[in-house]
N, C-alpha and C. Protein backbone atom coordinates (compact mmCIF):
# COMPACT_ATOMS: atom_id res chain seq x y z
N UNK A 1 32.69 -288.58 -148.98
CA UNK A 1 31.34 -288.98 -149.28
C UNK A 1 30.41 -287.76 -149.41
N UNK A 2 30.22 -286.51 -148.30
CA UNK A 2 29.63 -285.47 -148.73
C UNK A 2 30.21 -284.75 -150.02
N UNK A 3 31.16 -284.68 -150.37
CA UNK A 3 31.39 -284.01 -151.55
C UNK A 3 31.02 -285.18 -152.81
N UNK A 4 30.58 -286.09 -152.71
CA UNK A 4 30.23 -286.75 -153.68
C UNK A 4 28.49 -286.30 -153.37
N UNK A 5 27.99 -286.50 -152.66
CA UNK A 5 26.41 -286.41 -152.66
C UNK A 5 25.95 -284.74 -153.10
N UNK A 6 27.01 -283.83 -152.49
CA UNK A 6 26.85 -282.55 -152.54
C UNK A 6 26.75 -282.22 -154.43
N UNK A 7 27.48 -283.10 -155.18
CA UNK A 7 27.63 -283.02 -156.54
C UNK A 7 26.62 -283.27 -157.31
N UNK A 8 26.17 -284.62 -156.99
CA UNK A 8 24.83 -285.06 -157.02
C UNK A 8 23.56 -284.38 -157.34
N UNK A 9 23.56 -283.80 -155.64
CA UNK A 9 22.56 -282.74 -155.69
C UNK A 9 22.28 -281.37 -156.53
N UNK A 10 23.87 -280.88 -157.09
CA UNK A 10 23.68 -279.94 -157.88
C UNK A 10 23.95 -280.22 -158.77
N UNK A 11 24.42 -281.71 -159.31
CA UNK A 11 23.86 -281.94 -160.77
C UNK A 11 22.43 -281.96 -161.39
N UNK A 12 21.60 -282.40 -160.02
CA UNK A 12 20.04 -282.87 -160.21
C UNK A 12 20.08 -281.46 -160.11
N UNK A 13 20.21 -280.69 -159.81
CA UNK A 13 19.72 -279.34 -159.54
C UNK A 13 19.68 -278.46 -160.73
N UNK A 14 20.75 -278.65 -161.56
CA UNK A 14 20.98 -278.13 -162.86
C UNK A 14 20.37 -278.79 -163.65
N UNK A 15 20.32 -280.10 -164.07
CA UNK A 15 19.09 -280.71 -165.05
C UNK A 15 18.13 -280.54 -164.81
N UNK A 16 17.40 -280.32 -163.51
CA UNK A 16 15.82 -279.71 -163.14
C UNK A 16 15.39 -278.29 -163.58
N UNK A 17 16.75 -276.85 -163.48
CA UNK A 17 16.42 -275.97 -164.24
C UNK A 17 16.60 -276.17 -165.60
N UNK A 18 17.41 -276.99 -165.94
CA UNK A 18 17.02 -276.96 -167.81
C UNK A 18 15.90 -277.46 -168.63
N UNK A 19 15.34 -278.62 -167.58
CA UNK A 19 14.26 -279.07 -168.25
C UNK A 19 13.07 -278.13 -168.32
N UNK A 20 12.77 -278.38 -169.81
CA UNK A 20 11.26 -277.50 -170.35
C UNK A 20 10.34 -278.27 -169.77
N UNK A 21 9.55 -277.36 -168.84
CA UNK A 21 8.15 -278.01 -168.10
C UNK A 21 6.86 -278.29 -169.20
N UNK A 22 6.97 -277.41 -170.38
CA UNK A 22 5.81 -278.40 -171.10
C UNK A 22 6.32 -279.61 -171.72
N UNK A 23 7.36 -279.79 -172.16
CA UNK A 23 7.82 -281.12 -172.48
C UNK A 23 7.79 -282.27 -171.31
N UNK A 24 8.51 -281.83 -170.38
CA UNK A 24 8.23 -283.41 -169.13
C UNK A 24 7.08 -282.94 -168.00
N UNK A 25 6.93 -281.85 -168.05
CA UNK A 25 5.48 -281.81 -166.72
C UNK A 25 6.48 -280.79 -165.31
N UNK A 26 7.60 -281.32 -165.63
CA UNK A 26 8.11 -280.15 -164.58
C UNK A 26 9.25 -279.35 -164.68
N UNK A 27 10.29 -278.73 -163.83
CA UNK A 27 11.10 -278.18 -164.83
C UNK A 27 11.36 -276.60 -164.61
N UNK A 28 12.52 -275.89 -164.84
CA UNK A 28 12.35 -274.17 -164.93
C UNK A 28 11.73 -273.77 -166.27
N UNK A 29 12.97 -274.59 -167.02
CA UNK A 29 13.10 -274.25 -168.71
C UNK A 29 14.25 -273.30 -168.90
N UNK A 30 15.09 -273.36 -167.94
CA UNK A 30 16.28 -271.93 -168.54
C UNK A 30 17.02 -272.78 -169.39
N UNK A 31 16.80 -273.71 -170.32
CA UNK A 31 17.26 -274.17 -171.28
C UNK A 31 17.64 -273.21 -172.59
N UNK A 32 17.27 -272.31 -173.03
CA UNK A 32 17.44 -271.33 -173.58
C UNK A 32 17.74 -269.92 -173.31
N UNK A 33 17.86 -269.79 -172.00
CA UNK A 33 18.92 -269.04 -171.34
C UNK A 33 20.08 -269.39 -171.23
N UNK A 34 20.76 -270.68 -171.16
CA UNK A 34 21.78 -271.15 -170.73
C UNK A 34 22.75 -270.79 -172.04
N UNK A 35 21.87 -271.83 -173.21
CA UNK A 35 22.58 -271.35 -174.76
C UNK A 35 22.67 -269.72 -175.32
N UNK A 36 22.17 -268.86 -174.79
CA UNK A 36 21.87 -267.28 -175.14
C UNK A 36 23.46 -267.27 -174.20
N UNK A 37 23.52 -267.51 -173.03
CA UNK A 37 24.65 -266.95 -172.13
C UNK A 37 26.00 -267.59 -172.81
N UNK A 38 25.96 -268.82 -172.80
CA UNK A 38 26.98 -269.78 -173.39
C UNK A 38 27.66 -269.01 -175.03
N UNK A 39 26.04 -268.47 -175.93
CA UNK A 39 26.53 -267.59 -177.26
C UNK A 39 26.96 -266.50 -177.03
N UNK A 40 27.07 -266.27 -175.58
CA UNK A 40 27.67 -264.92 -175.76
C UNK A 40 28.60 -264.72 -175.06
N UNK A 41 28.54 -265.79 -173.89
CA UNK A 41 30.20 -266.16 -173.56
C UNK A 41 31.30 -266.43 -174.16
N UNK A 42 31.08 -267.70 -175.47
CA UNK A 42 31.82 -268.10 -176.24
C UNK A 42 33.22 -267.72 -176.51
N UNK A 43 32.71 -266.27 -177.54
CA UNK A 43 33.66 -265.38 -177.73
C UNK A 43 34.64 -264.44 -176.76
N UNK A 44 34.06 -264.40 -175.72
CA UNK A 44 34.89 -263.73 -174.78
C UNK A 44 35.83 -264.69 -173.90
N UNK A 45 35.44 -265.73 -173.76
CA UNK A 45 36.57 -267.27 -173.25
C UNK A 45 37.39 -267.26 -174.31
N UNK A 46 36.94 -267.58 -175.92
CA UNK A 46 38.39 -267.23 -176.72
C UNK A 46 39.06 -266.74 -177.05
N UNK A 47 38.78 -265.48 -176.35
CA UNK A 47 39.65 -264.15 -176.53
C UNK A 47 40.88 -264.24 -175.53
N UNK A 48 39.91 -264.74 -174.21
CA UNK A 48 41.18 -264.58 -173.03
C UNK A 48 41.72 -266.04 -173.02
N UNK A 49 41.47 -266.81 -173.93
CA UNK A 49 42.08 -268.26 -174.36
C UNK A 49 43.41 -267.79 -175.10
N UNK A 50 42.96 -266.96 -176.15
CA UNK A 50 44.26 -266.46 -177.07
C UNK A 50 45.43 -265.68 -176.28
N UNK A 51 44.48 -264.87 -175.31
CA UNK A 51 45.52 -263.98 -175.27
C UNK A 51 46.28 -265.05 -173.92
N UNK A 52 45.71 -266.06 -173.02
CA UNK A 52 46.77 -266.63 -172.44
C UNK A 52 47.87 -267.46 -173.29
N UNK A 53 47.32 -267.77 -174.79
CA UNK A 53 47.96 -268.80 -175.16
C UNK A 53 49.42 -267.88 -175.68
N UNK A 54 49.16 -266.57 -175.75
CA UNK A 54 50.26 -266.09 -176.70
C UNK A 54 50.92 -265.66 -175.54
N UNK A 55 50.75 -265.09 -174.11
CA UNK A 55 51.73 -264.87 -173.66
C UNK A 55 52.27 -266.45 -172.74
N UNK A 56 51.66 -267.37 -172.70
CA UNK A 56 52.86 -268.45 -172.56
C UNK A 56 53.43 -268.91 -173.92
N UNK A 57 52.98 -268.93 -174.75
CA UNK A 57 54.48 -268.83 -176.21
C UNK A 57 55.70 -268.07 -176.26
N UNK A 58 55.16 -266.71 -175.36
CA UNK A 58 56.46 -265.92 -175.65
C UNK A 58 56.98 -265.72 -174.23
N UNK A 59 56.97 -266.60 -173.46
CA UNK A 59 57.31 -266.92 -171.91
C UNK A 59 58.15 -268.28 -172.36
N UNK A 60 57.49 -269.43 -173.21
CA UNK A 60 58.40 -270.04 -173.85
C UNK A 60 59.95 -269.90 -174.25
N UNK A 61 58.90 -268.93 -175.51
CA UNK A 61 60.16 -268.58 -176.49
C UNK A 61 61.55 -267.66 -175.38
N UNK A 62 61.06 -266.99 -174.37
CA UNK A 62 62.26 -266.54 -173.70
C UNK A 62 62.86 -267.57 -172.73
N UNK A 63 62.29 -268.94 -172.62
CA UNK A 63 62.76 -269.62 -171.64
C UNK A 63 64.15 -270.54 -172.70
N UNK A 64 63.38 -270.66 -173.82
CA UNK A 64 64.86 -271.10 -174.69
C UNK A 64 65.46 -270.42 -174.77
N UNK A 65 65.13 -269.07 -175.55
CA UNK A 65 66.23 -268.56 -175.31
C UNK A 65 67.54 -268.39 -174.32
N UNK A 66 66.68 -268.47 -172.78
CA UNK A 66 67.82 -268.16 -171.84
C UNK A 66 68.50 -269.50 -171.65
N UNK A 67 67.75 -271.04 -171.76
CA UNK A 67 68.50 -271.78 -172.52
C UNK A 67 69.51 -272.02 -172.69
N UNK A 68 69.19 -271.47 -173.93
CA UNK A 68 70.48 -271.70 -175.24
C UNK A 68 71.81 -270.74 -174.94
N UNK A 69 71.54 -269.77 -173.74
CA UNK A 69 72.13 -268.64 -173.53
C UNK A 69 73.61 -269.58 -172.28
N UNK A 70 72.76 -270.33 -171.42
CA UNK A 70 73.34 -271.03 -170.44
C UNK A 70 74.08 -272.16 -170.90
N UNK A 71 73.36 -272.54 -172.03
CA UNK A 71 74.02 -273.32 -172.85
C UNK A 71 75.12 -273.29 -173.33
N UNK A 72 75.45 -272.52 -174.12
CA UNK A 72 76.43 -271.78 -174.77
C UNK A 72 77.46 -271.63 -173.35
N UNK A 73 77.27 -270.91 -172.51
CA UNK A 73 77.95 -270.03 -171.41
C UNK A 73 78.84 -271.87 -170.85
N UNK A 74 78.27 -272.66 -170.77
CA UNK A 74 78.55 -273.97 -170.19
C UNK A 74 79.85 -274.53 -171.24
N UNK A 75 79.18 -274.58 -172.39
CA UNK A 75 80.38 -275.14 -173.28
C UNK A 75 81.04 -274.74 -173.27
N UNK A 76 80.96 -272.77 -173.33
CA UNK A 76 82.29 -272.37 -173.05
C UNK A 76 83.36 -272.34 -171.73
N UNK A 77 82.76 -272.73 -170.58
CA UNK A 77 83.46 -272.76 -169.97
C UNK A 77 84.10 -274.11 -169.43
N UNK A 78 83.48 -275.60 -170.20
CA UNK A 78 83.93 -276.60 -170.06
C UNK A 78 85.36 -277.08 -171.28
N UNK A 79 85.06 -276.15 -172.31
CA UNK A 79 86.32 -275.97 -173.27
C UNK A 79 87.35 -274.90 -172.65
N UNK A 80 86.94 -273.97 -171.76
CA UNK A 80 88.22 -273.47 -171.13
C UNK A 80 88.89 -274.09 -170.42
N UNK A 81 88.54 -274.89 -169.59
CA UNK A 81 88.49 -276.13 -168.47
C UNK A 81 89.91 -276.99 -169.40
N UNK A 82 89.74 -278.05 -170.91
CA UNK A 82 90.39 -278.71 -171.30
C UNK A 82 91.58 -277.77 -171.60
């Protein structure tokens, strides 16, 4: 239950700094700070987006490989077997 109210509170907490005080009467207004940080975050989250995505592809690609490696190693030793 506290971690639900605790959420709460800093959800209200974050919509109270975004709101523009001449538009509703109260408010921070870092509404246009948030989007300045967010434009300039952007690009740097998809950078280290890419670069996680490519080294689990090629964490992949070596997990088939070793695979196909065990694979192989199995058949052959279940045809030595017959």
């Amino acid at each position: 239950m506290k971690p639900l109210i605790f959420g709460m509170v800093i959800l209200a907490a974050a919509v109270f700094a975004l709101l523009p005080p001449e538009l509703v009467g109260f408010g921070l207004g870092w509404g246009r700070d948030v989007l300045a940080f967010l434009r300039g975050a952007l690009p740097v989250l998809a950078i280290l987006a890419g670069i996680l995505a490519l080294f689990i592809g090629i964490s992949d690609m070596k997990d088939r490989a070793e695979a196909k490696k065990e694979e192989a190693q199995n058949h052959g030793e279940t045809t030595d077997r017959q």
